[in-house]
C-alpha atoms as a PDB file:
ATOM      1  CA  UNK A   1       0.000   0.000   0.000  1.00  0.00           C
ATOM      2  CA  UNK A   2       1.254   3.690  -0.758  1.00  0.00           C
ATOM      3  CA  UNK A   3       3.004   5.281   2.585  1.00  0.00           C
ATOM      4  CA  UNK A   4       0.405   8.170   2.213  1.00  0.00           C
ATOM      5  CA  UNK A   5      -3.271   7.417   3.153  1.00  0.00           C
ATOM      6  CA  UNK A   6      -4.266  10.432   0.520  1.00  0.00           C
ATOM      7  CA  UNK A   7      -3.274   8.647  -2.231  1.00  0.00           C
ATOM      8  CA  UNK A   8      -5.154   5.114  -2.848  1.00  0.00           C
ATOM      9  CA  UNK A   9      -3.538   4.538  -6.090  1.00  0.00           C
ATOM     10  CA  UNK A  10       0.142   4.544  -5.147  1.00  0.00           C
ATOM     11  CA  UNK A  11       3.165   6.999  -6.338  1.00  0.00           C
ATOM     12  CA  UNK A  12       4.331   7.519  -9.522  1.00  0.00           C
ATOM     13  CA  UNK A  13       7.444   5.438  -8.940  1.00  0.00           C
ATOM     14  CA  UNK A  14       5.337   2.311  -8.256  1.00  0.00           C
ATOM     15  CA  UNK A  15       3.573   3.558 -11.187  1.00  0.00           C
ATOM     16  CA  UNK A  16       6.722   3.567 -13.416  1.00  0.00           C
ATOM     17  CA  UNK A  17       7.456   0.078 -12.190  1.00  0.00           C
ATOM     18  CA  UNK A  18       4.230  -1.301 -12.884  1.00  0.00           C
ATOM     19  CA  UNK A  19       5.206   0.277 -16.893  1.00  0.00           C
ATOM     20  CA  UNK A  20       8.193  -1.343 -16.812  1.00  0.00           C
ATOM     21  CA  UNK A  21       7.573  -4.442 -15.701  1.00  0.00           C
ATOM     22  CA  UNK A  22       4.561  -5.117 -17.961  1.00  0.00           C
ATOM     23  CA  UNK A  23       7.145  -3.969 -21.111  1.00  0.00           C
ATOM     24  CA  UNK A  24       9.140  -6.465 -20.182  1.00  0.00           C
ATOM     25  CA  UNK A  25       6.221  -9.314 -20.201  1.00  0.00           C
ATOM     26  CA  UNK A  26       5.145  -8.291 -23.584  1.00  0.00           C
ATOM     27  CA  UNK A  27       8.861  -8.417 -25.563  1.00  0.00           C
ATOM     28  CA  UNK A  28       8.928 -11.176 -27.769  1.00  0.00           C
ATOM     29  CA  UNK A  29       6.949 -12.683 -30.760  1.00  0.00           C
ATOM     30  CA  UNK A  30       3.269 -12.472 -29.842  1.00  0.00           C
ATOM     31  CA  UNK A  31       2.666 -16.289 -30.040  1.00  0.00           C
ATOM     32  CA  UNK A  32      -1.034 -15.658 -30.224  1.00  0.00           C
ATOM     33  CA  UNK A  33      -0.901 -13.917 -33.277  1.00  0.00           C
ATOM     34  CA  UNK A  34       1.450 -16.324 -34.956  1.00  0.00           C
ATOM     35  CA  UNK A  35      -0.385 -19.446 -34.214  1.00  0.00           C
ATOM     36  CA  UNK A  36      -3.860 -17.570 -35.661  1.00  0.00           C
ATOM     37  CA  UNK A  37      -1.779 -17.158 -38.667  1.00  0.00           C
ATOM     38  CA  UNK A  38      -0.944 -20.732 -39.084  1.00  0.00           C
ATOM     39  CA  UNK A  39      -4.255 -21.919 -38.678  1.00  0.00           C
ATOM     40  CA  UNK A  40      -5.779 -19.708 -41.149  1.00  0.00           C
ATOM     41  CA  UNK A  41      -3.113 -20.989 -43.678  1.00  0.00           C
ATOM     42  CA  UNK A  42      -3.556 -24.224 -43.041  1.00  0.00           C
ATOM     43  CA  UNK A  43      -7.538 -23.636 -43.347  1.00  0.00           C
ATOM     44  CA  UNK A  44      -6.925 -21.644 -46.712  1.00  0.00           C
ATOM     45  CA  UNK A  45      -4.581 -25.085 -48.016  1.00  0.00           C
ATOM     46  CA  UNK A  46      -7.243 -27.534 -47.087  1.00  0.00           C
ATOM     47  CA  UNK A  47      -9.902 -25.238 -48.853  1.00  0.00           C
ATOM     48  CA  UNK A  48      -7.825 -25.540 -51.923  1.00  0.00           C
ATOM     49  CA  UNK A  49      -6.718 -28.780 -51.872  1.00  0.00           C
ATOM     50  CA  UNK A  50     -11.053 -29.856 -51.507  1.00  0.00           C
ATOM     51  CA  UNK A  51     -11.510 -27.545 -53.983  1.00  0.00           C
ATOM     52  CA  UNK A  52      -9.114 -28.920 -56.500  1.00  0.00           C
ATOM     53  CA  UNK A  53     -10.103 -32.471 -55.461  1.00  0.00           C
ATOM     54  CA  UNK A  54     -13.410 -31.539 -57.050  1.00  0.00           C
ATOM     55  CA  UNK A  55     -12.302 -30.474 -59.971  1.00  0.00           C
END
């Protein structure tokens, strides 16, 4: 909790913390985003291959 009683959402250095540490979660490749990709590849190649199939 903050060391002053006026202030229930903390100080600006816990604050700049809070920043910092959630930057440093999110570096990296957003693996939600690249296995959404994949799937909608793979969805696209199976509609193609059933497609040609038909043909």
């Amino acid at each position: 909790m903050s060391q002053n009683p006026q202030d229930p959402a903390g100080t600006t250095q816990q604050f700049q913390r809070f920043q910092q540490q959630s930057q440093t979660e999110k570096s990296g490749p957003n693996i939600g985003m690249i296995i959404g990709v994949v799937a909608v590849v793979a969805i696209v190649a199976v509609l193609v291959v059933a497609l040609l199939a038909l043909g």
